[in-house]
Protein backbone atom coordinates (compact mmCIF):
# COMPACT_ATOMS: atom_id res chain seq x y z
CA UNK A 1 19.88 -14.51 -27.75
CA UNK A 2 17.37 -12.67 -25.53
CA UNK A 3 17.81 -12.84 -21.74
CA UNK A 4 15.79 -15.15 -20.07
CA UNK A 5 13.09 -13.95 -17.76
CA UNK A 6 10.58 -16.03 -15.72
CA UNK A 7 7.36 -13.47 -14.60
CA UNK A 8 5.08 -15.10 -12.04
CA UNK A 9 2.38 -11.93 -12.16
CA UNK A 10 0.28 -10.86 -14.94
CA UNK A 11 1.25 -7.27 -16.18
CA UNK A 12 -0.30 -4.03 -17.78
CA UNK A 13 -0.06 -4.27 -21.62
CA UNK A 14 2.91 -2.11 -22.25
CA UNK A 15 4.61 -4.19 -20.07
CA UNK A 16 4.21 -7.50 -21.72
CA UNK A 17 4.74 -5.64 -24.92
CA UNK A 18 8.21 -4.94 -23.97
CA UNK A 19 9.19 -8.18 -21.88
CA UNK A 20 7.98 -10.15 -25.46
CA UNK A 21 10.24 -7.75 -27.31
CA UNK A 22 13.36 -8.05 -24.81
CA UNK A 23 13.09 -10.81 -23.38
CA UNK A 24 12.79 -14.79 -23.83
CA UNK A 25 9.62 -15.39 -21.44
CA UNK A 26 7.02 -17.91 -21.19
CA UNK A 27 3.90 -15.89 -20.66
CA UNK A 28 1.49 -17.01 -18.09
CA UNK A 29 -1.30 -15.96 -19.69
CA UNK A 30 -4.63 -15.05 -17.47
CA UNK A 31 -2.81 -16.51 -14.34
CA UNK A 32 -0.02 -16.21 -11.29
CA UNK A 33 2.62 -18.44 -10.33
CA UNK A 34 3.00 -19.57 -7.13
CA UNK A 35 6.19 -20.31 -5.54
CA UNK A 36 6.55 -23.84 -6.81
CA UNK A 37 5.69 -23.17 -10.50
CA UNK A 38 8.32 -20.14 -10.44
CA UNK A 39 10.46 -22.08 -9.28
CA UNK A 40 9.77 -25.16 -12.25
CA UNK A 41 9.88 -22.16 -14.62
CA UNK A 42 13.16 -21.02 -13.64
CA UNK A 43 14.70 -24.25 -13.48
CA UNK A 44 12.95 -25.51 -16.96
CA UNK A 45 13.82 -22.44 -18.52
CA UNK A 46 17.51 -21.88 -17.13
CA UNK A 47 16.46 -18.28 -16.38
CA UNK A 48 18.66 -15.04 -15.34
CA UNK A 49 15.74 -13.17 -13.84
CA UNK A 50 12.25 -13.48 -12.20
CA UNK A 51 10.12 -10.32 -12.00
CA UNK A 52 7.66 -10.62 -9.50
CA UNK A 53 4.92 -9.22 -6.97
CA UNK A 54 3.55 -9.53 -3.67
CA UNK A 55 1.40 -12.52 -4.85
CA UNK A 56 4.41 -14.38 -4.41
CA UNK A 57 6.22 -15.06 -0.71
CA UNK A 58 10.31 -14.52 -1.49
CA UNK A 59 10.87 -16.23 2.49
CA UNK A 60 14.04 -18.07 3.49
CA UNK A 61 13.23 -21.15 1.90
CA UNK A 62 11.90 -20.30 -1.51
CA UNK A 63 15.28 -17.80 -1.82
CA UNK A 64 17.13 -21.07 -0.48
CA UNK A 65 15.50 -23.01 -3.84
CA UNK A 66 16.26 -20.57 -6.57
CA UNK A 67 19.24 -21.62 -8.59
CA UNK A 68 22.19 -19.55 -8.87
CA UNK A 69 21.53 -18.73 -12.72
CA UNK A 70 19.04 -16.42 -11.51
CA UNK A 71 20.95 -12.89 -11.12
CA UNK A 72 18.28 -10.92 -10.06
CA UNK A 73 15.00 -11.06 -8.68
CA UNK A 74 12.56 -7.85 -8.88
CA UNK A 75 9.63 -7.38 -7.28
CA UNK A 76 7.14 -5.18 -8.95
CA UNK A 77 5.72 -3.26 -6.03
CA UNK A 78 7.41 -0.31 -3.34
CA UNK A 79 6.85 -2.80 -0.17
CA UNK A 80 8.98 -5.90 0.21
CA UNK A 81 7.60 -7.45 3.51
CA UNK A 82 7.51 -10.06 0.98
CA UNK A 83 10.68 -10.49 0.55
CA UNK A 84 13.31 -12.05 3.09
CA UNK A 85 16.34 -9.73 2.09
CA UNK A 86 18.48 -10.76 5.09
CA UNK A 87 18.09 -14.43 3.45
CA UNK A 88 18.66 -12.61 -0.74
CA UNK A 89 22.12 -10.78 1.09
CA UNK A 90 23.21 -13.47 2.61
CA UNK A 91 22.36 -15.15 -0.85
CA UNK A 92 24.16 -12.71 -2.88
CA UNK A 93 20.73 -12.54 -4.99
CA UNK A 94 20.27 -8.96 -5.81
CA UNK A 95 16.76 -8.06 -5.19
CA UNK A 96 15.27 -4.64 -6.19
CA UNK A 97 11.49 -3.13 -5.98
CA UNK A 98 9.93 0.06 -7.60
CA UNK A 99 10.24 3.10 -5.25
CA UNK A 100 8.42 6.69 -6.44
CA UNK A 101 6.15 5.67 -9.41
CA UNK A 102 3.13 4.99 -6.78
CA UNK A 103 2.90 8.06 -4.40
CA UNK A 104 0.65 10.21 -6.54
CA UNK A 105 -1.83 7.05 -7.03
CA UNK A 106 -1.70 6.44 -4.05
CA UNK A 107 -2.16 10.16 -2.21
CA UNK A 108 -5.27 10.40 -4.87
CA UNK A 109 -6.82 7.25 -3.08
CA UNK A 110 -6.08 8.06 0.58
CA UNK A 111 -7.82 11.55 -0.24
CA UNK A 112 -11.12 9.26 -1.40
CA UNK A 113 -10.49 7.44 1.45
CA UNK A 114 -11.28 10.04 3.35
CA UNK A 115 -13.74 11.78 1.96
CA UNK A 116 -15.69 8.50 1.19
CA UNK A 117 -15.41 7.30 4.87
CA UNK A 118 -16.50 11.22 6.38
CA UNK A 119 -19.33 11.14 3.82
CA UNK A 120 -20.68 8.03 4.56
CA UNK A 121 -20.25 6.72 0.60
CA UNK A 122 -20.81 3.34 1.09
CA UNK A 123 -24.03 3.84 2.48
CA UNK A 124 -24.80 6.23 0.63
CA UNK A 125 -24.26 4.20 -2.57
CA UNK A 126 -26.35 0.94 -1.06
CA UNK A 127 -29.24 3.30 -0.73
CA UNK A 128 -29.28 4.07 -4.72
CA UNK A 129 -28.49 0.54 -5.94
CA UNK A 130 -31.23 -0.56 -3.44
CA UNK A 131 -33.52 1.88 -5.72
CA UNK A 132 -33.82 4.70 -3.52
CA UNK A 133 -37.25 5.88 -3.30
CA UNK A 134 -37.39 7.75 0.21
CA UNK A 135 -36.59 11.04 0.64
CA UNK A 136 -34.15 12.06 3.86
CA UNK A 137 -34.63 14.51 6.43
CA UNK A 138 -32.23 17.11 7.43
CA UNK A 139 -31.06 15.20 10.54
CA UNK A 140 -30.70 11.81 8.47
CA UNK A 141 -27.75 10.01 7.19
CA UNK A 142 -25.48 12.81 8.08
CA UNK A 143 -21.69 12.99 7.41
CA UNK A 144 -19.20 15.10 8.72
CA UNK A 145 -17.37 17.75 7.07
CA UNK A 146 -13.51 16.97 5.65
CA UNK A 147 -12.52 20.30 4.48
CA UNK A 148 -11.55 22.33 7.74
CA UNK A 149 -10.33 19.07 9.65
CA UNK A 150 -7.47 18.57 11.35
CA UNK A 151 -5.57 15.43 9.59
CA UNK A 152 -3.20 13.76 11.50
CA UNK A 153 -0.47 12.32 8.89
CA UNK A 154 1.81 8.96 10.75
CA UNK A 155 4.85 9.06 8.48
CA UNK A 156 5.41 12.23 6.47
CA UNK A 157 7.56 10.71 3.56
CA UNK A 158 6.83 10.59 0.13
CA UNK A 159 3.31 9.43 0.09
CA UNK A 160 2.48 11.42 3.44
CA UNK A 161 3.96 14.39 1.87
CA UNK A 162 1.41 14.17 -1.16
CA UNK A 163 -1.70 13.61 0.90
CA UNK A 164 -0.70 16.65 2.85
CA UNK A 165 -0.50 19.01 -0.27
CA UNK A 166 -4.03 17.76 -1.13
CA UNK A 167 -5.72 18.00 2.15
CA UNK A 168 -4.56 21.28 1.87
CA UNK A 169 -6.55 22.20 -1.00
CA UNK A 170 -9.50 21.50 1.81
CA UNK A 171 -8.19 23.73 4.32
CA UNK A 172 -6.94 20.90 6.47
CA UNK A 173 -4.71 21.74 9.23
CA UNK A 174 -1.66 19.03 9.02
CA UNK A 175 -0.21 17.25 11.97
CA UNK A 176 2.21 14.36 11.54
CA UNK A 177 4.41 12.41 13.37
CA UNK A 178 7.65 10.83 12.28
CA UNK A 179 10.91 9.43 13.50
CA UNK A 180 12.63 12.75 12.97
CA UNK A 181 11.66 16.28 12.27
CA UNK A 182 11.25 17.68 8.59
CA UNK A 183 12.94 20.33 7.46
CA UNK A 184 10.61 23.71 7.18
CA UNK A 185 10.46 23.87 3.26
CA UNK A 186 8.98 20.06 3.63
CA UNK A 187 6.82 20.84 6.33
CA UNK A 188 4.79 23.52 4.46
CA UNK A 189 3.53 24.68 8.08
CA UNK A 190 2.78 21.38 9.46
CA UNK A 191 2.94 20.77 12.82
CA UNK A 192 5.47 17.85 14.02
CA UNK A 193 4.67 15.77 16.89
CA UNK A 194 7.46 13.48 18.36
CA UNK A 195 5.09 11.37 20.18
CA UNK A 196 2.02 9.41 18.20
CA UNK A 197 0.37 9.95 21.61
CA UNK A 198 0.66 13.38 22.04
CA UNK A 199 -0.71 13.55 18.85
CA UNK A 200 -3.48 11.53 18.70
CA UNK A 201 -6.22 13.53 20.55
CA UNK A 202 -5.79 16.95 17.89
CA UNK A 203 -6.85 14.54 15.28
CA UNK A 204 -10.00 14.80 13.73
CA UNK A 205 -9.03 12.55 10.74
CA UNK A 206 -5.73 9.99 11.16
CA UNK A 207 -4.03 8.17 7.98
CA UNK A 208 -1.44 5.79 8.07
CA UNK A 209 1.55 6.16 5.83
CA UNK A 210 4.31 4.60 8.42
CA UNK A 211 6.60 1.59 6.52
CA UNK A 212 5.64 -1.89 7.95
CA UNK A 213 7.70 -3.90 10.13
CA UNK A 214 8.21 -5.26 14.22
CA UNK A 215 8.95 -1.69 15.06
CA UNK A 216 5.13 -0.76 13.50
CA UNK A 217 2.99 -3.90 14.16
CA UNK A 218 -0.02 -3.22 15.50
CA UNK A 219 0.81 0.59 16.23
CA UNK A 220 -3.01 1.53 16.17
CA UNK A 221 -4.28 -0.75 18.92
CA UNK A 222 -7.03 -0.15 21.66
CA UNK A 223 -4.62 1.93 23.03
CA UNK A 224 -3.96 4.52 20.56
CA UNK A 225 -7.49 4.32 18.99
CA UNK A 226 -9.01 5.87 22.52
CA UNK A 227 -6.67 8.96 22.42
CA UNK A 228 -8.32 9.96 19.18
CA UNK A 229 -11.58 12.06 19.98
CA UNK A 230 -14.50 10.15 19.86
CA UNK A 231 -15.94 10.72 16.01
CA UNK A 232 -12.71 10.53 14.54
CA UNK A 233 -12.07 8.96 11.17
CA UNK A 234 -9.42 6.51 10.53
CA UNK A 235 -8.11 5.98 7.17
CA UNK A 236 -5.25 3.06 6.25
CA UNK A 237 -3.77 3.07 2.70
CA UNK A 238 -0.19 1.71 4.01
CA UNK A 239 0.15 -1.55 5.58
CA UNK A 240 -2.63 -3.96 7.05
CA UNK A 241 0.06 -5.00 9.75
CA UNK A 242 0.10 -1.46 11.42
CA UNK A 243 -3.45 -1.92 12.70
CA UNK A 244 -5.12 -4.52 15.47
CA UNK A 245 -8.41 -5.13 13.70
CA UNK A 246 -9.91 -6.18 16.65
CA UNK A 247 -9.60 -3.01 18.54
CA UNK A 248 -10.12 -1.01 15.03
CA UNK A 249 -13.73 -2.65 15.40
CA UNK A 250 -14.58 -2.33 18.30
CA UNK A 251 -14.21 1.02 17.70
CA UNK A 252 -16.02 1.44 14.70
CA UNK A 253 -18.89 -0.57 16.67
CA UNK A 254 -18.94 1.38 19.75
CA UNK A 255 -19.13 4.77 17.76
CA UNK A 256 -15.56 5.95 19.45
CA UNK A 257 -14.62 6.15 15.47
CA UNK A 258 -17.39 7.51 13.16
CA UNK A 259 -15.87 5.65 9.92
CA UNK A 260 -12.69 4.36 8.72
CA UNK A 261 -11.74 4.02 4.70
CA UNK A 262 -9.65 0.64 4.29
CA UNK A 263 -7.09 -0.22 1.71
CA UNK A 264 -4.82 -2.50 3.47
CA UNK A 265 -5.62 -5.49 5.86
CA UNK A 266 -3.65 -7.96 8.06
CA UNK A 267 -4.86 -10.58 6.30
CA UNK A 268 -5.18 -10.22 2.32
CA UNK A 269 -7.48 -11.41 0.59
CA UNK A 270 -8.63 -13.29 3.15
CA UNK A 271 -9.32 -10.07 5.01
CA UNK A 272 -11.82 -10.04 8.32
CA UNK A 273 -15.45 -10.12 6.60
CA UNK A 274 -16.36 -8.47 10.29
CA UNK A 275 -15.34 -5.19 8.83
CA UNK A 276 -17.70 -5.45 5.85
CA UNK A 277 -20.35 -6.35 7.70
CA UNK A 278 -20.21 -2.79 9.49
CA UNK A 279 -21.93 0.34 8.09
CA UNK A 280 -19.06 2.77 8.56
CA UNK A 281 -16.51 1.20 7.01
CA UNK A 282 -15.95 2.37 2.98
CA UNK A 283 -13.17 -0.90 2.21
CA UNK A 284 -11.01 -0.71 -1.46
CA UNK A 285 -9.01 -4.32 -2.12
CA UNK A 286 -5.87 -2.84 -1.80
CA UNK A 287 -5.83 -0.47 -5.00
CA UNK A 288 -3.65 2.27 -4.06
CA UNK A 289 -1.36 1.81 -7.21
CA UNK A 290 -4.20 0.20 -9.45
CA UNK A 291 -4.05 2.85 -12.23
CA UNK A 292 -3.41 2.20 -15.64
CA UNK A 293 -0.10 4.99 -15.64
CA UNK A 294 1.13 3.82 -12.47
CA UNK A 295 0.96 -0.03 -12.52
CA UNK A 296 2.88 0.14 -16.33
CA UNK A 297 5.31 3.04 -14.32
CA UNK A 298 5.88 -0.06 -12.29
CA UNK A 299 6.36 -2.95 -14.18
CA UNK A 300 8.42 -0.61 -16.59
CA UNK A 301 10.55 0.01 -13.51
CA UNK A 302 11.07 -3.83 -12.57
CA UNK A 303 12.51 -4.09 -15.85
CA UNK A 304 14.62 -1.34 -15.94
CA UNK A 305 16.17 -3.20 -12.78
CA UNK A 306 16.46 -6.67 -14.59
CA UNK A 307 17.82 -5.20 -17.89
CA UNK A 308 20.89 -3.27 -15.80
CA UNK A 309 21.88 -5.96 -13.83
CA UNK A 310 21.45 -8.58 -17.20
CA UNK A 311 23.72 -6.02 -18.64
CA UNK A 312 26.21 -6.28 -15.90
CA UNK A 313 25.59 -2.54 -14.03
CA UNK A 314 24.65 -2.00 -10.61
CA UNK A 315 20.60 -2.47 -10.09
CA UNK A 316 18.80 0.74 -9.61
CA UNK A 317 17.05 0.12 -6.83
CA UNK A 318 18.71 -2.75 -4.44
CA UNK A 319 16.79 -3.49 -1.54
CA UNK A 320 20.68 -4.11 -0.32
CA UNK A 321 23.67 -3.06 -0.92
């Protein structure tokens, strides 16, 4: 008999293709689960494994509710504020997610963050589908210049790392800040700041690639926002929860930032419509892994989790240990 597998998120097409072909599954076809229907599923369908996203809210509780059949519980996605693992340990529920398949995906979007937000692309853009038919003079609807900048990377790990080798390729000068110096070979000549605040004011572009968490909440607040030069972009491809939208605009209002580019939010979907409202804001619905290669990468992943620990071996990547 197949193992049986309860998925709460549609998936890419390769994916399904191999959960039908491995797996007893009810397919929710067109639709999510939400934690109650999961948790029906599992229980109608005596299941040894859920593969989920971060649709669906793992807290306390829910983990509390799912029966002990379940061995395994993968969530298809790197981030797992989702997830309460202290509550899955304490559980014994192995939980897993789907580390390195995203960063290139998700570099490639920071970069069009960027260059979308210093070029002014979403206004640019309303001016053609509003049927353009004035001409601009050479002091209107200007830009600034991204190649030459000085980008200011929060968190040089994976995904840091591969923005930095592209913002290279436009002569940016790299600054980051981290808990703890890289090594030189990883640095590539960047220049390491132990403080975020000593940092801030040599940054003529900032993006966010810190992990989420109490120790980051809100670490771009009115605060840290003013130590940036006035005209500085601000770019956030990470987590929602590392920015105070109120002080991120009122500093897009005030002109203190000339644009930001916008992947995450602190409140998803129901993001702040304030922010769309403004002109120099160029806002994605949090796409940074939304490519055909990576999101099957992915789910492929998430399985390769469920299938080892169905098959009584260690999960690949355990969110504990």
């Amino acid at each position: 008999m197949k193992p049986r597998l309860i998925v709460s998120r549609q998936m890419p097409g390769p994916v399904g293709a191999r959960i039908r072909a491995e797996f007893d599954c009810p397919w929710p076809e067109g639709r999510d689960m939400d934690a109650e229907e999961m948790l029906q599923q599992v229980r109608d369908t005596q299941a040894e494994a859920l593969l989920f996203s971060s649709h669906l809210k793992l807290d306390a509780a829910v983990i509390a509710r799912i029966p002990d059949h379940v061995r395994i519980a993968a969530t298809c996605s790197v981030g797992f504020e989702h997830i309460d693992v202290a509550a899955a340990r304490a559980r014994g529920l192995p939980v897993t997610n789907t580390p390195d398949v995203l960063t290139d995906c998700t570099a490639d979007l920071t970069m069009l963050l960027i260059l979308g937000a210093c070029r002014r692309a979403h206004e640019y853009e309303a001016i053609m589908r509003a049927g353009w038919r004035r001409g601009y003079g050479l002091g209107e609807m200007l830009g600034v210049r991204a190649s030459g900048k000085r980008l200011g990377i929060v968190g040089l790990g994976r995904i840091g790392q591969a923005v930095a080798r592209r913002a290279r390729g436009f002569n940016m000068r790299i600054l980051y800040n981290n808990p703890r110096r890289l090594p030189e070979d990883i640095e590539e000549g960047a220049t390491y700041f132990a403080d975020l605040r000593e940092m801030l004011p040599q940054c003529d572009i900032l993006t966010l690639h810190a992990r989420g968490g109490p120790a980051t909440a809100g670490l771009m607040n009115a605060e840290t926002f003013a130590l940036l030069p006035k005209g500085a972009v601000f770019v956030n491809a990470s987590r929602g929860g590392l920015v105070d939208e109120e002080a991120l605009i009122a500093a897009l209002r005030s002109g203190h930032l000339f644009a930001a580019g916008l992947d995450v939010y602190h409140n998803e979907p129901a993001f702040d419509l304030r922010l769309a409202e403004l002109p120099n804001t160029f806002l994605f619905p949090h796409m940074g892994s939304a490519t055909i290669e990576t999101r099957t990468a992915m789910g492929m992943r998430a399985l390769d989790n469920i299938a080892a620990v169905l098959a009584g071996r260690p999960p690949i990547d355990p969110l504990w240990n």
